[in-house]
Protein backbone atom coordinates (compact mmCIF):
# COMPACT_ATOMS: atom_id res chain seq x y z
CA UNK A 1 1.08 -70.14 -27.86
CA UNK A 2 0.11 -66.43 -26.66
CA UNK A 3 -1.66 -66.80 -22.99
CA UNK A 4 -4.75 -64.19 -24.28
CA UNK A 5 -6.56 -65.24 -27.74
CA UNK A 6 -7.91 -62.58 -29.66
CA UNK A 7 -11.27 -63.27 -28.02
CA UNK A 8 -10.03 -63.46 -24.56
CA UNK A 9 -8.86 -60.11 -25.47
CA UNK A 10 -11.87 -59.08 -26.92
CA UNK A 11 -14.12 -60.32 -23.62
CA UNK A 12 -11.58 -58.45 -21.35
CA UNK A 13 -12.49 -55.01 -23.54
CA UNK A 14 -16.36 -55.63 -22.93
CA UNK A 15 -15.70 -56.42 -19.68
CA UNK A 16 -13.58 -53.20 -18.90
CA UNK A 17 -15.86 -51.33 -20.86
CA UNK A 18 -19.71 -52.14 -20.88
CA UNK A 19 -21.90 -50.21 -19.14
CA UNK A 20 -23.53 -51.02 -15.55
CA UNK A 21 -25.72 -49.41 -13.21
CA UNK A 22 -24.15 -47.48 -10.94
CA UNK A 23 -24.74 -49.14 -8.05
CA UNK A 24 -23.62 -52.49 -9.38
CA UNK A 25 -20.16 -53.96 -7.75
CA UNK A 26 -19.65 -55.30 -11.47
CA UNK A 27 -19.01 -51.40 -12.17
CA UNK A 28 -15.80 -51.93 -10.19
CA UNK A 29 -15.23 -55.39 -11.00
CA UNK A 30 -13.53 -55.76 -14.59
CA UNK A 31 -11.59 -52.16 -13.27
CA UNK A 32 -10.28 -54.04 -10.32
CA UNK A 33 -9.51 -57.91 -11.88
CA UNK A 34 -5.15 -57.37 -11.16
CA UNK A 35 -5.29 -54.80 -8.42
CA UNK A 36 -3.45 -56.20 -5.44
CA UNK A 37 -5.13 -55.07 -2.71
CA UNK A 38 -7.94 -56.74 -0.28
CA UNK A 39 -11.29 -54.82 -0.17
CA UNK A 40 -13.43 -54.41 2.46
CA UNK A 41 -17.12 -54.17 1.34
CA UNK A 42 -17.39 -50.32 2.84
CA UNK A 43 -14.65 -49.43 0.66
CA UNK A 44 -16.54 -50.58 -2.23
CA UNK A 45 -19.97 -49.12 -1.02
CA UNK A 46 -17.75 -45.79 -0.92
CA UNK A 47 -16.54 -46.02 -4.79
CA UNK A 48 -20.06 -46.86 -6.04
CA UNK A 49 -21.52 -43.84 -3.95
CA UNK A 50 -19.33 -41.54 -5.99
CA UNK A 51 -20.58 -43.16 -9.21
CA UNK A 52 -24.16 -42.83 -7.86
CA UNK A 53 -25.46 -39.73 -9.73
CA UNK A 54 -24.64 -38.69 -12.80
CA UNK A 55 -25.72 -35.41 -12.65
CA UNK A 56 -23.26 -34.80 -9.65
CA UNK A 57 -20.40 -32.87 -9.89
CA UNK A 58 -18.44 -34.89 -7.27
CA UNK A 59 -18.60 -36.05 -4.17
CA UNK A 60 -17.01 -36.37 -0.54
CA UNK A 61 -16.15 -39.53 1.33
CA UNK A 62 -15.34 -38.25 4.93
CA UNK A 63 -14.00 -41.99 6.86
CA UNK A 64 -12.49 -41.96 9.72
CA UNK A 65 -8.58 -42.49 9.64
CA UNK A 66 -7.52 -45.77 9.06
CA UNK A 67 -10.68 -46.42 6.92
CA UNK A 68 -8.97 -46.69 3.73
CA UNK A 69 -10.24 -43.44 2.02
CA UNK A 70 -7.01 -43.85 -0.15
CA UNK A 71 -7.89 -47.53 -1.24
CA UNK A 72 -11.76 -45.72 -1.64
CA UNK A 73 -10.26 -43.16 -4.23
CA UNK A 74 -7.86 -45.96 -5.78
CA UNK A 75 -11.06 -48.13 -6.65
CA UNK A 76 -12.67 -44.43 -8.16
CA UNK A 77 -10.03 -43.87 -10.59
CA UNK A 78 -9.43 -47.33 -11.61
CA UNK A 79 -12.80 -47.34 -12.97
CA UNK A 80 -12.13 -43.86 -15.02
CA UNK A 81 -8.99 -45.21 -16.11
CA UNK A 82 -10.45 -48.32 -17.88
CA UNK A 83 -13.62 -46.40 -19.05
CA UNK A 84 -10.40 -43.78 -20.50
CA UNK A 85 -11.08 -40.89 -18.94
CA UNK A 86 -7.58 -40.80 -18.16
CA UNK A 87 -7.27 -36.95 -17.50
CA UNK A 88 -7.01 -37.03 -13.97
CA UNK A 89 -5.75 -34.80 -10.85
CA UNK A 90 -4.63 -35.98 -7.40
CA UNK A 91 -3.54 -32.81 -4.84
CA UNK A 92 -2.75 -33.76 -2.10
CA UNK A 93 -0.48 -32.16 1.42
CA UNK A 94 3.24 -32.00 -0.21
CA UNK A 95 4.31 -34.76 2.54
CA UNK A 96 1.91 -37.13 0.86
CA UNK A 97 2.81 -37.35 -2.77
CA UNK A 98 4.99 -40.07 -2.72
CA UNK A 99 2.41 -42.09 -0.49
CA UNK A 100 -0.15 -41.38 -3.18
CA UNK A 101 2.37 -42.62 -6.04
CA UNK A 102 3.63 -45.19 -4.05
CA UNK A 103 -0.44 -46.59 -3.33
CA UNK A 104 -1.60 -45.97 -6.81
CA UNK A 105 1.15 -47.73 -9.02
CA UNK A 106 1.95 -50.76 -6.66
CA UNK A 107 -1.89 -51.76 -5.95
CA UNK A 108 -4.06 -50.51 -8.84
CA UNK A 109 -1.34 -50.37 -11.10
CA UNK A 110 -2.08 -46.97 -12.02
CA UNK A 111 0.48 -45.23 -13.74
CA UNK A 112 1.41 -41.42 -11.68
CA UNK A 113 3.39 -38.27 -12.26
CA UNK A 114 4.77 -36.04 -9.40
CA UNK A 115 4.54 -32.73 -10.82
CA UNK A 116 6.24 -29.89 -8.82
CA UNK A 117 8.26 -27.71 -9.53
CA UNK A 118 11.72 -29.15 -10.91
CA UNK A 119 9.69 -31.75 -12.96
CA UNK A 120 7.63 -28.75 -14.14
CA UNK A 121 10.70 -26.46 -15.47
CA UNK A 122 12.13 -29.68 -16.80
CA UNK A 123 9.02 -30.64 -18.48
CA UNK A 124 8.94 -26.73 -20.13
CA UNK A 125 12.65 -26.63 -21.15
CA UNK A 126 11.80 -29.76 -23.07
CA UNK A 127 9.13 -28.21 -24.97
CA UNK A 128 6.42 -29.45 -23.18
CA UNK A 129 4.59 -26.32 -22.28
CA UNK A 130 1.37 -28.09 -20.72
CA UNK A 131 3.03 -30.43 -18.00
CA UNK A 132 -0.34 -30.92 -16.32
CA UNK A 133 -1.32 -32.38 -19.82
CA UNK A 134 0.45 -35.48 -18.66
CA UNK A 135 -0.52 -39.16 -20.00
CA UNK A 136 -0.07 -40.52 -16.37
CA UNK A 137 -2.27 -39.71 -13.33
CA UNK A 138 -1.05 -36.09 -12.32
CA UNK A 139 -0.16 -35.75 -8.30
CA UNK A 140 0.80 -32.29 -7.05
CA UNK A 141 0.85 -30.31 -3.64
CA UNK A 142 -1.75 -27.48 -2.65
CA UNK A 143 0.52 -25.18 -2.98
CA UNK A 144 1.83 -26.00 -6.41
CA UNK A 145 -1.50 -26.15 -7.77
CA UNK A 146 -2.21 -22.69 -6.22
CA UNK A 147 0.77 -21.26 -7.76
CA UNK A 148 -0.07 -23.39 -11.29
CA UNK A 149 -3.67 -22.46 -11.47
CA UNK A 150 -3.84 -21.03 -14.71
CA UNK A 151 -2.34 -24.30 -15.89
CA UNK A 152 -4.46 -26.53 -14.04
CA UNK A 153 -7.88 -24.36 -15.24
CA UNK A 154 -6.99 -25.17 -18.74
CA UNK A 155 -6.86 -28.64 -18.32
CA UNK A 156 -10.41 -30.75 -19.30
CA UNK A 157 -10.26 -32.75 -16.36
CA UNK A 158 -11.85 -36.02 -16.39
CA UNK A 159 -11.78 -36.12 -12.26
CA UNK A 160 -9.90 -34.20 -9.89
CA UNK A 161 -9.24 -36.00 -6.04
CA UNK A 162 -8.27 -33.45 -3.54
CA UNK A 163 -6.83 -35.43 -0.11
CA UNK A 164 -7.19 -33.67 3.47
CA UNK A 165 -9.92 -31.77 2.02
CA UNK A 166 -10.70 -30.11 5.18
CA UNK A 167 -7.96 -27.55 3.84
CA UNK A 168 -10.42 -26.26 1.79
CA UNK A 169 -12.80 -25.40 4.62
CA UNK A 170 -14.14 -21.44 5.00
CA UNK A 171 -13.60 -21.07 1.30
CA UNK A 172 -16.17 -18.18 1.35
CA UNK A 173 -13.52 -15.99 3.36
CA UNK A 174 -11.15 -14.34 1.17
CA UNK A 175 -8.38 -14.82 3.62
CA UNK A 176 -8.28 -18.88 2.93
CA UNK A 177 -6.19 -17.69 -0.65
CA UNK A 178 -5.44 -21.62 -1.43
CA UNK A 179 -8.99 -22.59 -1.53
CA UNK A 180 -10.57 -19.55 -2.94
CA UNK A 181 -7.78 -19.90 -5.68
CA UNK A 182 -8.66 -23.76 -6.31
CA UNK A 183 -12.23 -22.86 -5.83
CA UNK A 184 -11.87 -21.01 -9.55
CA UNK A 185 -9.23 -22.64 -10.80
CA UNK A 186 -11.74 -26.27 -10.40
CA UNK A 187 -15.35 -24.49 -11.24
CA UNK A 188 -17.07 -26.96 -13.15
CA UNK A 189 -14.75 -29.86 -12.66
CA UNK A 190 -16.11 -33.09 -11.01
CA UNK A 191 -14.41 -33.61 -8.01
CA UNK A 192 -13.61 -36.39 -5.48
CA UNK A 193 -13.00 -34.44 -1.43
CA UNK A 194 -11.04 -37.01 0.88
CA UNK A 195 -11.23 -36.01 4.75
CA UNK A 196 -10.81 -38.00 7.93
CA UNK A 197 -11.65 -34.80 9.65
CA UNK A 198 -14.50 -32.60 8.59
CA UNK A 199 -15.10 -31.17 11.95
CA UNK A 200 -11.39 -31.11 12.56
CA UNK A 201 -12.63 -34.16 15.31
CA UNK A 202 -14.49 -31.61 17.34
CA UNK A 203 -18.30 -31.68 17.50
CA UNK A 204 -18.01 -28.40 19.08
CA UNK A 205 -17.10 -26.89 15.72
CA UNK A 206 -21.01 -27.39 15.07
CA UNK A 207 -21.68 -25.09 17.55
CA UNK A 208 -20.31 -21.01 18.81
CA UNK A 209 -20.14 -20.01 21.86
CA UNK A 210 -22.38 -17.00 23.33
CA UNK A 211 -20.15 -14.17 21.53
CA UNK A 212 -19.05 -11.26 24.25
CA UNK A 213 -21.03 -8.13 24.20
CA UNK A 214 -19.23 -5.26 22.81
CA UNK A 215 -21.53 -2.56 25.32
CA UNK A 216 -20.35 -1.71 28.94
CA UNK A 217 -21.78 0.46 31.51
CA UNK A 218 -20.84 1.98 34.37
CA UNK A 219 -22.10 3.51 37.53
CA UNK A 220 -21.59 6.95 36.97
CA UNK A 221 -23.56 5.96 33.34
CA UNK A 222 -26.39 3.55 33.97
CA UNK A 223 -28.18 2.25 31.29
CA UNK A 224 -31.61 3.16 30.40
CA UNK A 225 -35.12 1.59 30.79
CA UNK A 226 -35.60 -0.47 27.69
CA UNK A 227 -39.47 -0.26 27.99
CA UNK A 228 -39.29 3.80 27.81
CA UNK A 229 -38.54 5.39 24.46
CA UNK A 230 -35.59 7.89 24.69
CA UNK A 231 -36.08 11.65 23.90
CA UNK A 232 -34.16 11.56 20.81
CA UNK A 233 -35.50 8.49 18.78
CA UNK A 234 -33.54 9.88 15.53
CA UNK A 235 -29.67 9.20 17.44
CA UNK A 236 -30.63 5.69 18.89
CA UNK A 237 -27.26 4.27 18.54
CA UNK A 238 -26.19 7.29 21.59
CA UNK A 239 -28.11 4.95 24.12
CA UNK A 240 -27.12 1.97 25.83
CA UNK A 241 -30.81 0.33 27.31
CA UNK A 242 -30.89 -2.55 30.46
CA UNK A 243 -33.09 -4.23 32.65
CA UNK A 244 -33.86 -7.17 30.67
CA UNK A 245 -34.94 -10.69 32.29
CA UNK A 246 -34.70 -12.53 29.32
CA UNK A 247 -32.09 -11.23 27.24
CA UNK A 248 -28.39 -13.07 27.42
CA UNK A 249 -26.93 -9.65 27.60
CA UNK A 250 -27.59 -7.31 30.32
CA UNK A 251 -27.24 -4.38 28.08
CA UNK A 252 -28.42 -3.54 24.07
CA UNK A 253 -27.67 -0.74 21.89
CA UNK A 254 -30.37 -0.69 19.04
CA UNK A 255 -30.73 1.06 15.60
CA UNK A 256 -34.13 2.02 16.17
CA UNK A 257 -36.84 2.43 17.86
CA UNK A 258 -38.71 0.01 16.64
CA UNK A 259 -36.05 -2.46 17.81
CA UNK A 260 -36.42 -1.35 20.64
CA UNK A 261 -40.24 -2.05 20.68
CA UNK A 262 -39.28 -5.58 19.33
CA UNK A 263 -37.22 -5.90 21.82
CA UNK A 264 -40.30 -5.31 24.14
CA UNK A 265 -42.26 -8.03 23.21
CA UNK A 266 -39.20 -10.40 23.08
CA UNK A 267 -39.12 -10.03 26.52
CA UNK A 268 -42.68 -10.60 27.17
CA UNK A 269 -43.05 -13.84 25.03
CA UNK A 270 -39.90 -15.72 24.64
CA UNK A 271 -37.51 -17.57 26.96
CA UNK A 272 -34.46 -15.72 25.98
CA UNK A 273 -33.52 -13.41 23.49
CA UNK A 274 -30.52 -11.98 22.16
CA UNK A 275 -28.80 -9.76 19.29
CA UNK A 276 -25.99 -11.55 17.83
CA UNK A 277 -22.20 -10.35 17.70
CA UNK A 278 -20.35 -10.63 14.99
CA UNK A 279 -19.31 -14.09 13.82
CA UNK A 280 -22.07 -15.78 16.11
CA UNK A 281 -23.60 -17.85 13.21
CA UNK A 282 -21.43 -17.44 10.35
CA UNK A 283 -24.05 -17.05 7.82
CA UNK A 284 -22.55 -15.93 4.56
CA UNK A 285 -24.76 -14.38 1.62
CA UNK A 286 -23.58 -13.55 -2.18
CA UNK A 287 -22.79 -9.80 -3.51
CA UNK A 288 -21.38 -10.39 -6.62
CA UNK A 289 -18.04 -12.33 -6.66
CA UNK A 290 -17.73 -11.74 -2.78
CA UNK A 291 -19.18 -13.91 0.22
CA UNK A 292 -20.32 -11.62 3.15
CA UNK A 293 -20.69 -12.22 6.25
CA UNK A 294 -24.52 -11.73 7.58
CA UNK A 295 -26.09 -11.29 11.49
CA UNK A 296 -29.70 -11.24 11.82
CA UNK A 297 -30.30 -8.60 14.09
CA UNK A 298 -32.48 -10.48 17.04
CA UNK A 299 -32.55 -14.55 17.76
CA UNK A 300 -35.50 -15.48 19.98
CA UNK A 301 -36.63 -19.11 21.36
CA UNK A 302 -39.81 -19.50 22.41
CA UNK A 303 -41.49 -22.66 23.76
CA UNK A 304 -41.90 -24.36 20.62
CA UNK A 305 -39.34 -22.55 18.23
CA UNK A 306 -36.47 -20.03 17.70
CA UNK A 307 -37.02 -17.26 15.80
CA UNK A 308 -34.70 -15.46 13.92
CA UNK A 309 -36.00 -11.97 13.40
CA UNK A 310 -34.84 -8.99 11.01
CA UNK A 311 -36.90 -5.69 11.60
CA UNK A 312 -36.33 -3.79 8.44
CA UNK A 313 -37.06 -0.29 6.79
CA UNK A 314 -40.57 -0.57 4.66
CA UNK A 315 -39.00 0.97 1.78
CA UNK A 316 -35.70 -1.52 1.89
CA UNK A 317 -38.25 -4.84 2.05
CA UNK A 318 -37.52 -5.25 -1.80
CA UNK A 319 -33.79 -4.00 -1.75
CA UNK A 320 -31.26 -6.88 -3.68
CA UNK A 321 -29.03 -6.83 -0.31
CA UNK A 322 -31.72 -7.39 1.68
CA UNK A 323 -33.41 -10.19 -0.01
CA UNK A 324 -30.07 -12.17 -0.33
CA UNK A 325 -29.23 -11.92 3.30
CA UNK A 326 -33.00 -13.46 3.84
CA UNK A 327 -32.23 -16.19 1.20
CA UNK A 328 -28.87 -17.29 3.04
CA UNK A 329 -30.51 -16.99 6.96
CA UNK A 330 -33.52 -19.12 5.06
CA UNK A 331 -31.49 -21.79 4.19
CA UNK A 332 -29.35 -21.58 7.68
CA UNK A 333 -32.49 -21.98 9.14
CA UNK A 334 -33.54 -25.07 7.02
CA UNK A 335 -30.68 -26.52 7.41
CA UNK A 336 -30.58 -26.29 10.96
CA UNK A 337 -33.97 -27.22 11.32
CA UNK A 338 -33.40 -30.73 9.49
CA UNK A 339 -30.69 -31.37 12.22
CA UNK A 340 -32.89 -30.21 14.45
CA UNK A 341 -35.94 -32.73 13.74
CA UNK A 342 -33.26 -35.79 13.97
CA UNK A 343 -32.22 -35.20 17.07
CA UNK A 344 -35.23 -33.79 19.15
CA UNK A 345 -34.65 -29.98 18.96
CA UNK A 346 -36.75 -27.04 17.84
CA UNK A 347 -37.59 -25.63 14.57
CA UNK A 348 -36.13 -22.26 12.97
CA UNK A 349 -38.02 -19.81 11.64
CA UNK A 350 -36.91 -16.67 9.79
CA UNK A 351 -38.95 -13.45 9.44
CA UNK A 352 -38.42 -9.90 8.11
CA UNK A 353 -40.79 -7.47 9.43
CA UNK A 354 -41.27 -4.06 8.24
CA UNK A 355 -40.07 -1.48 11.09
CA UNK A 356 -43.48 0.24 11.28
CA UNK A 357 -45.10 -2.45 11.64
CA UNK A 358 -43.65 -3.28 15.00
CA UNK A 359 -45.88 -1.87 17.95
CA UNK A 360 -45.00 -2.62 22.00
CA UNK A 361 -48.73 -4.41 22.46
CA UNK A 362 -48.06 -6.60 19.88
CA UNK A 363 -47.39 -10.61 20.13
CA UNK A 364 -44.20 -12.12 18.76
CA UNK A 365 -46.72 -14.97 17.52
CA UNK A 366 -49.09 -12.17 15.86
CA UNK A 367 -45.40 -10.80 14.23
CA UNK A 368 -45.34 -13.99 12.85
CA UNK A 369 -48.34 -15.04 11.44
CA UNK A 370 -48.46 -12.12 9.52
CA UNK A 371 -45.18 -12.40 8.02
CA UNK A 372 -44.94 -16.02 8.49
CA UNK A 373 -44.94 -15.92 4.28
CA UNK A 374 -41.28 -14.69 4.40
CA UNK A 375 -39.13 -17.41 5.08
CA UNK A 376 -41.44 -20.78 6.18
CA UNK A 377 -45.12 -22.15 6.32
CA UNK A 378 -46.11 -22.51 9.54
């Protein structure tokens, strides 16, 4: 006598199969009904917050180590696997494969392939010249997949789960190759991150130090007054200007004279002032296919707030580089201001200000009302 009937068999299919709502733990449940491992209800909360929006392209679960992230993914792909979207992609560090194959078949029961390089050749001189078109669960290194991408691009993946994800970070500078490469080689796909260590376990990676002025001055070569306009306003960049209170720096070079002006009033109305170096917020905007790198040129705090500020030529207001640095230090400056609301700290606010419209009498808070239009509502 067979130990399934035909309609146990035919219960176990709806069961693997019917549709639930996606925060349901019966979403996981028929996925899950021989895996041998114990769950802990935050791994479960983790799997259904991956299945939470459809419209996502992925998401990132970011426990601490020790948490279980693994068991987290194993619960993720179970559920693809019995709803037979069975195209899926694990890369992981190559020192964790086996761990990944090891967790996978013995606990969910999840049938794996290591793909590198030997299988990969073997795989080819066999005749099977798709080896990431594999019927198992596909596991392969970084550095494999870098070196495979055009392989792995072609695949339809149904989910792709990339371990230590923190590898990944500063993907928008060209010299992180791996992730840039992934980065194209993955548009489109949905994606589950793993990372015990987003910040690398530093907060301090939230934050940059006060970058070191690049201008010097020497005795024989004082600076001058900032408050006096030089002789020659056309060469600007020739003159190295002190005497500030207020400024972090105790010298500026500026690229015009109405920075200079600015830099006036900064010193009349805000706590401290500064113009960034390079690197000092690692703001990023899009020119084409490239990232680059953007520095506003004055950040000021006042009582209340914390300005950044970007004095511009009237007739470059509308220019396409222009306006997508002020999209990317607008959404810095949203961003920072949400973290800044939650834990007591002041708002940002970003304004671009036309160069001739900058005059020494003027307030910084009169600057801002009337251009308060580009970048917040105040």
């Amino acid at each position: 006598m067979p130990l399934i009937t035909d309609y146990h068999a035919q219960y176990f299919a709806h069961e693997l199969t019917r549709r639930c709502p996606v925060d349901s733990v019966e979403k996981l449940a028929g996925a899950l009904v021989d895996a041998q491992v114990d769950l802990n209800p935050h791994q479960v909360d983790a799997a259904l917050f991956a299945f939470q929006s459809p419209l996502s392209k992925g998401a990132l679960l970011a426990d601490e180590v020790g948490l279980g992230k693994t068991i987290e993914a194993g619960l993720v792909l179970s559920q693809k696997w019995a709803e037979r979207k069975r195209r899926i992609l694990i890369i992981t560090p190559s020192n964790l494969r086996k761990q990944w194959y090891q967790e996978m078949a013995e606990k969910f029961f999840l049938p794996c392939r290591i793909l590198e390089a030997k299988s990969y050749n073997a795989a080819i001189k066999q005749g099977q010249f798709r080896p990431f078109e594999a019927p198992e669960i596909v596991i392969c290194s970084y550095q494999f997949a870098k070196s495979k991408a055009g392989d792995v691009h072609a695949v339809p993946w149904d989910l792709v789960v990339i371990d230590e994800a923190h590898r990944l970070r500063n993907v928008y500078k060209p010299a992180n190759v791996i992730a840039n490469t992934l980065k194209l080689a993955l548009a489109g796909k949905h994606k589950l991150l793993l990372t015990a260590t987003p910040l690398q376990n530093s907060l301090l990676e939230l934050f940059t130090e006060l970058k070191p002025s690049a201008y010097t001055c020497t005795a024989q070569e004082p600076p001058a007054d900032y408050r006096i306009a030089p002789a020659d306003k056309s060469n600007m960049a020739k003159y190295l200007f002190g005497g500030f209170e207020r400024c972090l720096y105790p010298v500026q070079k500026f690229d015009s004279d109405s920075e200079r002006k600015l830099a006036v009033i900064l010193e009349r109305d805000t706590i401290k002032w500064f113009k960034p170096a390079k690197g000092q917020f690692q703001i990023y905007y899009r020119q084409g296919a490239d990232h680059l790198e953007y520095q506003p040129d004055f950040v000021a705090e006042t009582a209340d707030m914390i300005y950044m500020l970007e004095p511009k030529a009237s007739n470059q207001m509308d220019d396409p580089v222009v306006l997508a640095k002020q999209e990317a230090a607008i959404n810095w400056c949203v961003n920072a201001s949400d973290h800044a609301a939650k834990n007591g700290g002041k708002p940002w606010y970003y304004l671009l200000i036309p160069h001739d419209e900058i005059a020494g009498n003027m307030t910084l808070d009169g600057l801002a009302k009337r251009f308060s239009d580009v970048g917040f509502d105040r």
